[in-house]
PDB file of N, CA and C in Angstrom:
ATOM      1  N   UNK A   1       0.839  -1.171   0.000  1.00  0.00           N
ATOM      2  CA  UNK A   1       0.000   0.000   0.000  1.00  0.00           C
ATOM      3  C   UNK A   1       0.885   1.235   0.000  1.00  0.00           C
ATOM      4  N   UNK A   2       0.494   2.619  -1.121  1.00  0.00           N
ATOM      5  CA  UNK A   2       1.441   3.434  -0.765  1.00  0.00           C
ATOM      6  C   UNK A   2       0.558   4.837  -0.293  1.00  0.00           C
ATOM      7  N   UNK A   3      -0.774   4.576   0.490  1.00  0.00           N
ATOM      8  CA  UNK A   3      -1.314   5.402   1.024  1.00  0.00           C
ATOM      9  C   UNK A   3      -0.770   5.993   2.187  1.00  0.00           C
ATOM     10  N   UNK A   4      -0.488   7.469   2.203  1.00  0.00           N
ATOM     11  CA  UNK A   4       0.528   8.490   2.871  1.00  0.00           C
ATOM     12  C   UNK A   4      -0.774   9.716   3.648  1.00  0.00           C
ATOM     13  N   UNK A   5      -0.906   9.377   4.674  1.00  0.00           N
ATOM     14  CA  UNK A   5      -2.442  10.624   5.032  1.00  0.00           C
ATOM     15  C   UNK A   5      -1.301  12.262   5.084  1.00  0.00           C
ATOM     16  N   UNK A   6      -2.029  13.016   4.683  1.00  0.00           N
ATOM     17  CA  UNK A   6      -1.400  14.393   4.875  1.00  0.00           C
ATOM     18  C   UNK A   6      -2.108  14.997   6.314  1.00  0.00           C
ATOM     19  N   UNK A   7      -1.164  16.004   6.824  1.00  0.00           N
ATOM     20  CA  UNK A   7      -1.582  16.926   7.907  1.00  0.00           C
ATOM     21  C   UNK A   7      -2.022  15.566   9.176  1.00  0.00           C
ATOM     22  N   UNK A   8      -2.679  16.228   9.843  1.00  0.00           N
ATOM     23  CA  UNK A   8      -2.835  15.524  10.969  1.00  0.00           C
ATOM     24  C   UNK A   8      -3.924  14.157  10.867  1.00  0.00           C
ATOM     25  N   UNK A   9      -3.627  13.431  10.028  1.00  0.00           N
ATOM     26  CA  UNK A   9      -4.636  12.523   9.405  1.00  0.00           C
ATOM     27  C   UNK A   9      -4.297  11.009   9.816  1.00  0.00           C
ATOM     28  N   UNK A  10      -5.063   9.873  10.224  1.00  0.00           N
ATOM     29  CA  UNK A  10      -4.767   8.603  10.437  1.00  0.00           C
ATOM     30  C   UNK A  10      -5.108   7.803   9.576  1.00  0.00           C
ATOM     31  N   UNK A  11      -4.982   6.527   9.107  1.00  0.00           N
ATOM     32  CA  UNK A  11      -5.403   5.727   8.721  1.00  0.00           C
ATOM     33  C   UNK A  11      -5.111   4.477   9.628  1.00  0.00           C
ATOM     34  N   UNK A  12      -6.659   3.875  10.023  1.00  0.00           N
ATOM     35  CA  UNK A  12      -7.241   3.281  10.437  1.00  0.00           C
ATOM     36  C   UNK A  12      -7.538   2.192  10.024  1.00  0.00           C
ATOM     37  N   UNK A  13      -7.588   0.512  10.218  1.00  0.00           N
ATOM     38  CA  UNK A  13      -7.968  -0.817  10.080  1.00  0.00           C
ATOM     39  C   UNK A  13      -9.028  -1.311  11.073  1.00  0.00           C
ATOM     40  N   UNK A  14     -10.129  -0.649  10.731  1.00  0.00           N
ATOM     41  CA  UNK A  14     -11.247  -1.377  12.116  1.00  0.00           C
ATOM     42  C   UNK A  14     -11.014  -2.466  12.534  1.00  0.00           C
ATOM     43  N   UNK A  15     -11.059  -2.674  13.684  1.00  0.00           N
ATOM     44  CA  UNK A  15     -11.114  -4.057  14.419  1.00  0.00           C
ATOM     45  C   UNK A  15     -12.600  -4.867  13.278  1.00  0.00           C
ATOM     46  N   UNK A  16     -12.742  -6.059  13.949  1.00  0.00           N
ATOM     47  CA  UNK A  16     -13.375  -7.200  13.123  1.00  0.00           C
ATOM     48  C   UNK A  16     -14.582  -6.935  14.191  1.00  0.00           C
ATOM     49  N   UNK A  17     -16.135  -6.590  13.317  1.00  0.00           N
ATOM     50  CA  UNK A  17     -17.397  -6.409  14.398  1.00  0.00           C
ATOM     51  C   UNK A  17     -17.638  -8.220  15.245  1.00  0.00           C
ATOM     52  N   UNK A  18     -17.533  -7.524  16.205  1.00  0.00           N
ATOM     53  CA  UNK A  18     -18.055  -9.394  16.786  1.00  0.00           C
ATOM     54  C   UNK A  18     -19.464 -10.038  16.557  1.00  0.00           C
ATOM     55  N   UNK A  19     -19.577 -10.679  16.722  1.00  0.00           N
ATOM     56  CA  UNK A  19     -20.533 -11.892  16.046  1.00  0.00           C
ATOM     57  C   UNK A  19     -21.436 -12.249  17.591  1.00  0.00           C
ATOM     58  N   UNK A  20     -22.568 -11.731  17.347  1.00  0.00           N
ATOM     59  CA  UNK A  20     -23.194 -11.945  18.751  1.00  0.00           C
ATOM     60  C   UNK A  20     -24.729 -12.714  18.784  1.00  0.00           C
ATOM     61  N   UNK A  21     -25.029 -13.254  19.413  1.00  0.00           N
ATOM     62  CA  UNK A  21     -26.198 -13.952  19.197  1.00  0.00           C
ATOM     63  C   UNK A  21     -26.919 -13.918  20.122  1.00  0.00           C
ATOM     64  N   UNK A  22     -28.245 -13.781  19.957  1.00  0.00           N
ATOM     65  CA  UNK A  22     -28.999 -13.933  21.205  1.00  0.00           C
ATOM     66  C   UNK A  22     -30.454 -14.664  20.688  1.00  0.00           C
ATOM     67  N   UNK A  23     -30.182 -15.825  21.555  1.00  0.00           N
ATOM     68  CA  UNK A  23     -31.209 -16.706  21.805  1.00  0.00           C
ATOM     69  C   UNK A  23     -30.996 -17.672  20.838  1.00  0.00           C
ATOM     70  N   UNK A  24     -29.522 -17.783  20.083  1.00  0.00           N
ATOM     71  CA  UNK A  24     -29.980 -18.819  18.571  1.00  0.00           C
ATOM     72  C   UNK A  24     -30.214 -17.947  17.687  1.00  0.00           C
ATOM     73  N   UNK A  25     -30.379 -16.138  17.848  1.00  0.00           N
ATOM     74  CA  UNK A  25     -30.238 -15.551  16.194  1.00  0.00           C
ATOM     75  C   UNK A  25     -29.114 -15.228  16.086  1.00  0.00           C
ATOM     76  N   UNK A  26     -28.821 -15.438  14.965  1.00  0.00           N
ATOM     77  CA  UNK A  26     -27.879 -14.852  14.235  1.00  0.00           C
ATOM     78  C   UNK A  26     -27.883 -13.202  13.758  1.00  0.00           C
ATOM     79  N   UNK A  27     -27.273 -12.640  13.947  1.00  0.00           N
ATOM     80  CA  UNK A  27     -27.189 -11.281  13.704  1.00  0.00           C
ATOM     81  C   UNK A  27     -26.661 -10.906  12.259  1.00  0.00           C
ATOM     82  N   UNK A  28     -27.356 -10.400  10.878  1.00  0.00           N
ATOM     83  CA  UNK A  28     -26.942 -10.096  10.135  1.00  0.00           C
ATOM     84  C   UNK A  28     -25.878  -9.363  10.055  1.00  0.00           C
ATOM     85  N   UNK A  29     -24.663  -9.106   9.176  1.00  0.00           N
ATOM     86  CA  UNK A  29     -23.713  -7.939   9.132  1.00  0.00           C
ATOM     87  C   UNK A  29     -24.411  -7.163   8.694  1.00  0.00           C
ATOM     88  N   UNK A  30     -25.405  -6.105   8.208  1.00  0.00           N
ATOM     89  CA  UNK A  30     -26.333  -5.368   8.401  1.00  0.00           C
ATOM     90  C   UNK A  30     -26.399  -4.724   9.524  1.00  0.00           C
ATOM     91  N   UNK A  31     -26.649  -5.737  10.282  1.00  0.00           N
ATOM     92  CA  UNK A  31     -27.483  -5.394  11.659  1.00  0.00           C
ATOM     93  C   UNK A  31     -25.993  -4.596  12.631  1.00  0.00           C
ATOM     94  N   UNK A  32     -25.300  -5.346  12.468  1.00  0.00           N
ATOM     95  CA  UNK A  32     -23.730  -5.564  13.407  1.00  0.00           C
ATOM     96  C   UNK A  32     -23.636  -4.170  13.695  1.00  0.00           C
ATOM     97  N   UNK A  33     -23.121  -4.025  15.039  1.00  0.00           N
ATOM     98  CA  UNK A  33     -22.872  -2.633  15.723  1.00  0.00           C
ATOM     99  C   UNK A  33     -21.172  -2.459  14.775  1.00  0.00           C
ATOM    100  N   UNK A  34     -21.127  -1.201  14.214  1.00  0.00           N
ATOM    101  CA  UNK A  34     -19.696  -0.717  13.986  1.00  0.00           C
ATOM    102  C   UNK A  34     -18.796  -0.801  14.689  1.00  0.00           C
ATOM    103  N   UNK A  35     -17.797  -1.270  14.768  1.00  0.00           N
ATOM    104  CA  UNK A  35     -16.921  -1.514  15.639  1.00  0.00           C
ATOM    105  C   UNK A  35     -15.957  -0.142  16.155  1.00  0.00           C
ATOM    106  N   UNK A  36     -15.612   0.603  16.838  1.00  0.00           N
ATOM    107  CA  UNK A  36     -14.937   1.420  17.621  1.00  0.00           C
ATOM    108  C   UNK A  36     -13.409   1.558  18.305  1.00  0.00           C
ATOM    109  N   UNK A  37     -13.315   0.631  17.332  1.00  0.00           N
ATOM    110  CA  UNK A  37     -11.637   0.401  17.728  1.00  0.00           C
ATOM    111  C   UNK A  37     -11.255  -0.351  16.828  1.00  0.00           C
ATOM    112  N   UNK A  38      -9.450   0.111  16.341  1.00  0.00           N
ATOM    113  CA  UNK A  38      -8.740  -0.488  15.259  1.00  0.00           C
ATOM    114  C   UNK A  38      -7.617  -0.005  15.981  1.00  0.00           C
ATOM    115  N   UNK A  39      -6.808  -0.446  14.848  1.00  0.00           N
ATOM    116  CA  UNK A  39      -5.357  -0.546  14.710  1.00  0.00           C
ATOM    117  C   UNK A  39      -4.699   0.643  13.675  1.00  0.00           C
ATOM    118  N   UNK A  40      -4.055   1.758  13.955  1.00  0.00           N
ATOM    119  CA  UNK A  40      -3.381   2.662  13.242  1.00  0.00           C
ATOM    120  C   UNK A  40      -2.420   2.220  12.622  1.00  0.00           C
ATOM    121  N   UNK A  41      -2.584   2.015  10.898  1.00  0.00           N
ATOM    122  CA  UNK A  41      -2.028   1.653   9.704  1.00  0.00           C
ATOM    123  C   UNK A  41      -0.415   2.575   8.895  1.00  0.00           C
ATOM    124  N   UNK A  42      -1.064   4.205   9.407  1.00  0.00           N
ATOM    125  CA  UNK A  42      -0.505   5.187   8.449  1.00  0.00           C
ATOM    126  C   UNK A  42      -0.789   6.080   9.353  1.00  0.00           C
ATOM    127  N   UNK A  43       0.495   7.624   9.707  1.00  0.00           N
ATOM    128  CA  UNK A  43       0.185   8.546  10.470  1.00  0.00           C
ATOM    129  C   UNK A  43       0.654   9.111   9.158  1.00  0.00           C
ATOM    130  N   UNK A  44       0.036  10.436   9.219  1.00  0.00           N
ATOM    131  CA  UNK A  44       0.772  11.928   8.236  1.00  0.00           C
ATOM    132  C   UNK A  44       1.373  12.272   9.234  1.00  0.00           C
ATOM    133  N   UNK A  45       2.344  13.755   8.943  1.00  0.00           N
ATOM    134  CA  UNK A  45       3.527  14.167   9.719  1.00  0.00           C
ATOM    135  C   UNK A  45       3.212  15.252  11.093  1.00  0.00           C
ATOM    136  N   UNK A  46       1.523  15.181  11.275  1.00  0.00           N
ATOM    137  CA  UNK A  46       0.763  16.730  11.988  1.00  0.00           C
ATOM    138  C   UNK A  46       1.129  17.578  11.375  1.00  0.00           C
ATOM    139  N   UNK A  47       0.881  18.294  12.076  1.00  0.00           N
ATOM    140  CA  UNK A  47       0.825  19.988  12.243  1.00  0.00           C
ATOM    141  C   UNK A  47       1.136  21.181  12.824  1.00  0.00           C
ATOM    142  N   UNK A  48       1.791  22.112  12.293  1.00  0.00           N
ATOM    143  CA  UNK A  48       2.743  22.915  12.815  1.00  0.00           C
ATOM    144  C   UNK A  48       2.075  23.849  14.349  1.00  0.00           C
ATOM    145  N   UNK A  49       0.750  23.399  14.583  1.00  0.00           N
ATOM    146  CA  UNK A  49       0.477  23.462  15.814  1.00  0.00           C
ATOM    147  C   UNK A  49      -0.073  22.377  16.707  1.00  0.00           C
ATOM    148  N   UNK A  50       0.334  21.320  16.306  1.00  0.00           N
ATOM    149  CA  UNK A  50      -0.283  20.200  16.797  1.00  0.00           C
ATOM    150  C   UNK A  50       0.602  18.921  15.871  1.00  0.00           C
ATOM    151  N   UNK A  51       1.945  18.249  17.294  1.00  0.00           N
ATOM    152  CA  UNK A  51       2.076  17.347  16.540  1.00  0.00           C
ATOM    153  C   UNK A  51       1.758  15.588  16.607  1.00  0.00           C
ATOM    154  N   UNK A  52       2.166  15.276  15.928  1.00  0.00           N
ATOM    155  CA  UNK A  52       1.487  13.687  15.696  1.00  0.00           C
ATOM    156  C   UNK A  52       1.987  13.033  16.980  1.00  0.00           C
ATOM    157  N   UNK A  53       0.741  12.387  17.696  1.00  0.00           N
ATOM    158  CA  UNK A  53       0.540  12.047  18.942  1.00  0.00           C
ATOM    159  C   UNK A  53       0.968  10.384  18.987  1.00  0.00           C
ATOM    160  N   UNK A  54       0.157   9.609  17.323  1.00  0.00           N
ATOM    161  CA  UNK A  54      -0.125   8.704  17.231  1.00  0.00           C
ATOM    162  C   UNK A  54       0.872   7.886  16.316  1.00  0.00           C
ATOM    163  N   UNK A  55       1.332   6.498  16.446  1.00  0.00           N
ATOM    164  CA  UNK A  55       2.159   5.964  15.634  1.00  0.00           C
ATOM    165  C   UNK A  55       1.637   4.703  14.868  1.00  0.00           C
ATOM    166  N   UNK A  56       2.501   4.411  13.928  1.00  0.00           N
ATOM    167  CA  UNK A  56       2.009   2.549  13.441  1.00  0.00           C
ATOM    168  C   UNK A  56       1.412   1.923  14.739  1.00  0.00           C
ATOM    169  N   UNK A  57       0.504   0.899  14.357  1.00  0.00           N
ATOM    170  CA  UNK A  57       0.652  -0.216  15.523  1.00  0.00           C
ATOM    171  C   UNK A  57      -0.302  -0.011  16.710  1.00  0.00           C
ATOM    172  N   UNK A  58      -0.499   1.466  16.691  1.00  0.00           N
ATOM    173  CA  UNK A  58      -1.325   1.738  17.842  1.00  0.00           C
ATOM    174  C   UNK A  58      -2.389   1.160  17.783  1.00  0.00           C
ATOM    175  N   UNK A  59      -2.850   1.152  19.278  1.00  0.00           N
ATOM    176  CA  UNK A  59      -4.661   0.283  18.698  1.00  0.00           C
ATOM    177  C   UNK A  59      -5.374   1.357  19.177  1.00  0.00           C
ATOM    178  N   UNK A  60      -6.471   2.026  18.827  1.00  0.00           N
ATOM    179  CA  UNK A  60      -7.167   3.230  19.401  1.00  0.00           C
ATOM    180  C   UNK A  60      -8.496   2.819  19.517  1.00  0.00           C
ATOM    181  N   UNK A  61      -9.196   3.700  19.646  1.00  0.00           N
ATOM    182  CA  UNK A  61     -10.734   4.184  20.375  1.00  0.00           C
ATOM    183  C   UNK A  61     -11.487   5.696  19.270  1.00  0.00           C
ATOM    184  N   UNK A  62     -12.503   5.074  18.594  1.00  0.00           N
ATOM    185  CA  UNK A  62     -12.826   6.451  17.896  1.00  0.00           C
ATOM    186  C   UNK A  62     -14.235   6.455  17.850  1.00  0.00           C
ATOM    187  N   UNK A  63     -14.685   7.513  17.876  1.00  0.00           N
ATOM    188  CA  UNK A  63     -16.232   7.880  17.947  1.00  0.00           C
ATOM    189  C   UNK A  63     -17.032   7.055  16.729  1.00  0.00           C
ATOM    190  N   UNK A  64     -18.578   7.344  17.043  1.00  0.00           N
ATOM    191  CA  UNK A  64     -19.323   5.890  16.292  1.00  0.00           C
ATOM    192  C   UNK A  64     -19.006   6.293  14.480  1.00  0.00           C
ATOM    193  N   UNK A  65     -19.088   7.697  14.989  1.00  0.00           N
ATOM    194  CA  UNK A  65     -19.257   8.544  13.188  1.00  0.00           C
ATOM    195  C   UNK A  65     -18.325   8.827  12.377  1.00  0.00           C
ATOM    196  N   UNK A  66     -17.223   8.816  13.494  1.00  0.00           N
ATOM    197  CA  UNK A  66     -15.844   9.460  13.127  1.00  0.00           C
ATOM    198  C   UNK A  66     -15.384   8.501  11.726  1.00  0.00           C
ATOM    199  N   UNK A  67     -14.726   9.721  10.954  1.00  0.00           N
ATOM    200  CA  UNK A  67     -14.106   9.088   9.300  1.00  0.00           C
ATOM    201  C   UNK A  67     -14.349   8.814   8.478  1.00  0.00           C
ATOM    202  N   UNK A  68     -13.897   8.922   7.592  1.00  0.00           N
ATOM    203  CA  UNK A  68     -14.645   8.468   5.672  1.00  0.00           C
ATOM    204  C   UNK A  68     -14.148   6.864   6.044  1.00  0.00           C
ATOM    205  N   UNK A  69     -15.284   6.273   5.810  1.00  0.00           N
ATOM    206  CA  UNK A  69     -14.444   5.009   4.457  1.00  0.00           C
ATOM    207  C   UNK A  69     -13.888   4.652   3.846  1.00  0.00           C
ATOM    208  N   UNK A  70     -12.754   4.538   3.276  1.00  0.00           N
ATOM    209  CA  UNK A  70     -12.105   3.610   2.312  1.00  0.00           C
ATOM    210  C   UNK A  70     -11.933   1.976   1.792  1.00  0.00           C
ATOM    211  N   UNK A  71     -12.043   1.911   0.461  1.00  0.00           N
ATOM    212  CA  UNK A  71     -11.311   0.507   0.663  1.00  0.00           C
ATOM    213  C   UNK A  71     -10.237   0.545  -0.390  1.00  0.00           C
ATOM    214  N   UNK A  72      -8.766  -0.025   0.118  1.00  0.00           N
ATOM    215  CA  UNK A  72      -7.625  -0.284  -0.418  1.00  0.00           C
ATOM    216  C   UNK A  72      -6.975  -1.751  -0.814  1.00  0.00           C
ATOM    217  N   UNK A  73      -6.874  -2.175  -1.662  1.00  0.00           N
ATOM    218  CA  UNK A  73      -6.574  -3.349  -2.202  1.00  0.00           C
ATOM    219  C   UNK A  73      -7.595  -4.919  -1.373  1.00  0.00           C
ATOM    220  N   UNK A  74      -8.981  -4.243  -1.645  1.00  0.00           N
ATOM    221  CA  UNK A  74      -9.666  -5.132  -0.974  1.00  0.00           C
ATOM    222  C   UNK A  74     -10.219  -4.887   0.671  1.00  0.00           C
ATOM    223  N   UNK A  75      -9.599  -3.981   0.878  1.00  0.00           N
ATOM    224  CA  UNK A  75     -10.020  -4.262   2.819  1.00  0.00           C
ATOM    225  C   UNK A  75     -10.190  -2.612   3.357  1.00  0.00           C
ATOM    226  N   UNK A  76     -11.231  -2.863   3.927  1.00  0.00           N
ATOM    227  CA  UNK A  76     -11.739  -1.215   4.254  1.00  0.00           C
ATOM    228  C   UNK A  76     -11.216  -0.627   5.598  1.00  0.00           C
ATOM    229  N   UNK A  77     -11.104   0.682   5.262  1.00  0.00           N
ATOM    230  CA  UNK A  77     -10.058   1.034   6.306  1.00  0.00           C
ATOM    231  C   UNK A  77     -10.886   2.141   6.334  1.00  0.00           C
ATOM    232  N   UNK A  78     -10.411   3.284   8.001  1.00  0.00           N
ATOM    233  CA  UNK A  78     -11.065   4.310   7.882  1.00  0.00           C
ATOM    234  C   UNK A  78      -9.639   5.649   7.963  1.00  0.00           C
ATOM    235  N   UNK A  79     -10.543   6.439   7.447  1.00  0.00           N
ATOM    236  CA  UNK A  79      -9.467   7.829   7.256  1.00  0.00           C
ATOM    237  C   UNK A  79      -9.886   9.260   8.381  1.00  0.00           C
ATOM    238  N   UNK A  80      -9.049   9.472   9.233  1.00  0.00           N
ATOM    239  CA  UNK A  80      -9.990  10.482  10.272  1.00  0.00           C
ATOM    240  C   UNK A  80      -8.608  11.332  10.683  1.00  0.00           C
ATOM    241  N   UNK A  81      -8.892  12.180  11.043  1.00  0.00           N
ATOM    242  CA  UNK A  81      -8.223  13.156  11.750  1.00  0.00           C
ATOM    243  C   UNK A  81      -7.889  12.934  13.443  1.00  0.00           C
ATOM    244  N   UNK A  82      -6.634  12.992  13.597  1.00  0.00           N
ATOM    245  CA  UNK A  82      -6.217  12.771  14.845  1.00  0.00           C
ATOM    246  C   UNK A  82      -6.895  13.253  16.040  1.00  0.00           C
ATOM    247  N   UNK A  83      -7.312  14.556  16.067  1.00  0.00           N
ATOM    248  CA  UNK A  83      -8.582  14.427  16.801  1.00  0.00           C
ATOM    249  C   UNK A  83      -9.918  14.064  16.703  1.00  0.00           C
ATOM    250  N   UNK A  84     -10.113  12.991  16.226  1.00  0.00           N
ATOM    251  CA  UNK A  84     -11.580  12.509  16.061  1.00  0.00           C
ATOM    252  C   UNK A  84     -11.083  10.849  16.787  1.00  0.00           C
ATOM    253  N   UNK A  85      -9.886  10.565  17.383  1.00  0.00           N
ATOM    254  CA  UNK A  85      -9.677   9.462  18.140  1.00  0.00           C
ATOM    255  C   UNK A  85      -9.851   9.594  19.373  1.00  0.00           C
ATOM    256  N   UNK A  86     -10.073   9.292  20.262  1.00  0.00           N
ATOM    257  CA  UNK A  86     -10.446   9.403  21.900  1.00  0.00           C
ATOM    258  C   UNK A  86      -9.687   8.939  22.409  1.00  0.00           C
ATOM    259  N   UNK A  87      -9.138   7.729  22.158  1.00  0.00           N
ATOM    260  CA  UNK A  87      -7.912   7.378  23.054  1.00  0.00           C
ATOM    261  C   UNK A  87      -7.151   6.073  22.756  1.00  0.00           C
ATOM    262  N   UNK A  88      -6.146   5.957  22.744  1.00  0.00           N
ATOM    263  CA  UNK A  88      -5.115   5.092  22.388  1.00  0.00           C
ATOM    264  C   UNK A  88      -4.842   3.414  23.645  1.00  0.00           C
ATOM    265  N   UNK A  89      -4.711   2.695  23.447  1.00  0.00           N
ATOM    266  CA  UNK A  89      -4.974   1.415  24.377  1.00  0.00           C
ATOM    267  C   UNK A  89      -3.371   1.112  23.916  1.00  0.00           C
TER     268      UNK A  89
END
């Protein structure tokens, strides 16, 4: 992949939504709650008032709405701004 985020930008690998059942149903991926935590793929370099907090590898915490979509060679990733993460694990 040679996706490079500019300015204070992340790229994001959502965690995998879990698979939950209740009572014997099966929960469509439809249905599946968005998952809220991934793994940081790609940092850009921040910003000359704010610099990059976050590195490869990190696993974070981000709001339900937070980020565009992408998908890159098959697998969807999200694209958000370093402050739209809440907190790093």
């Amino acid at each position: 992949m040679t996706l490079k985020p500019l300015s204070d930008r992340v790229l994001i690998k959502p965690a995998p939504a879990e698979q939950k059942t209740a009572g014997g149903i099966i929960i469509p991926d439809s249905a599946k709650e968005k998952p809220l935590k991934g793994e940081v793929i790609a940092v850009g370099p921040g910003t000359k008032d704010e610099a990059m907090q976050l590195a490869v590898g990190d696993s974070v915490l981000y709001g339900k709405y937070s980020g565009t979509e992408i998908e890159l060679d098959g697998e969807k990733y999200l694209i958000m701004r370093q402050s739209d993460i809440l907190a790093k694990f």
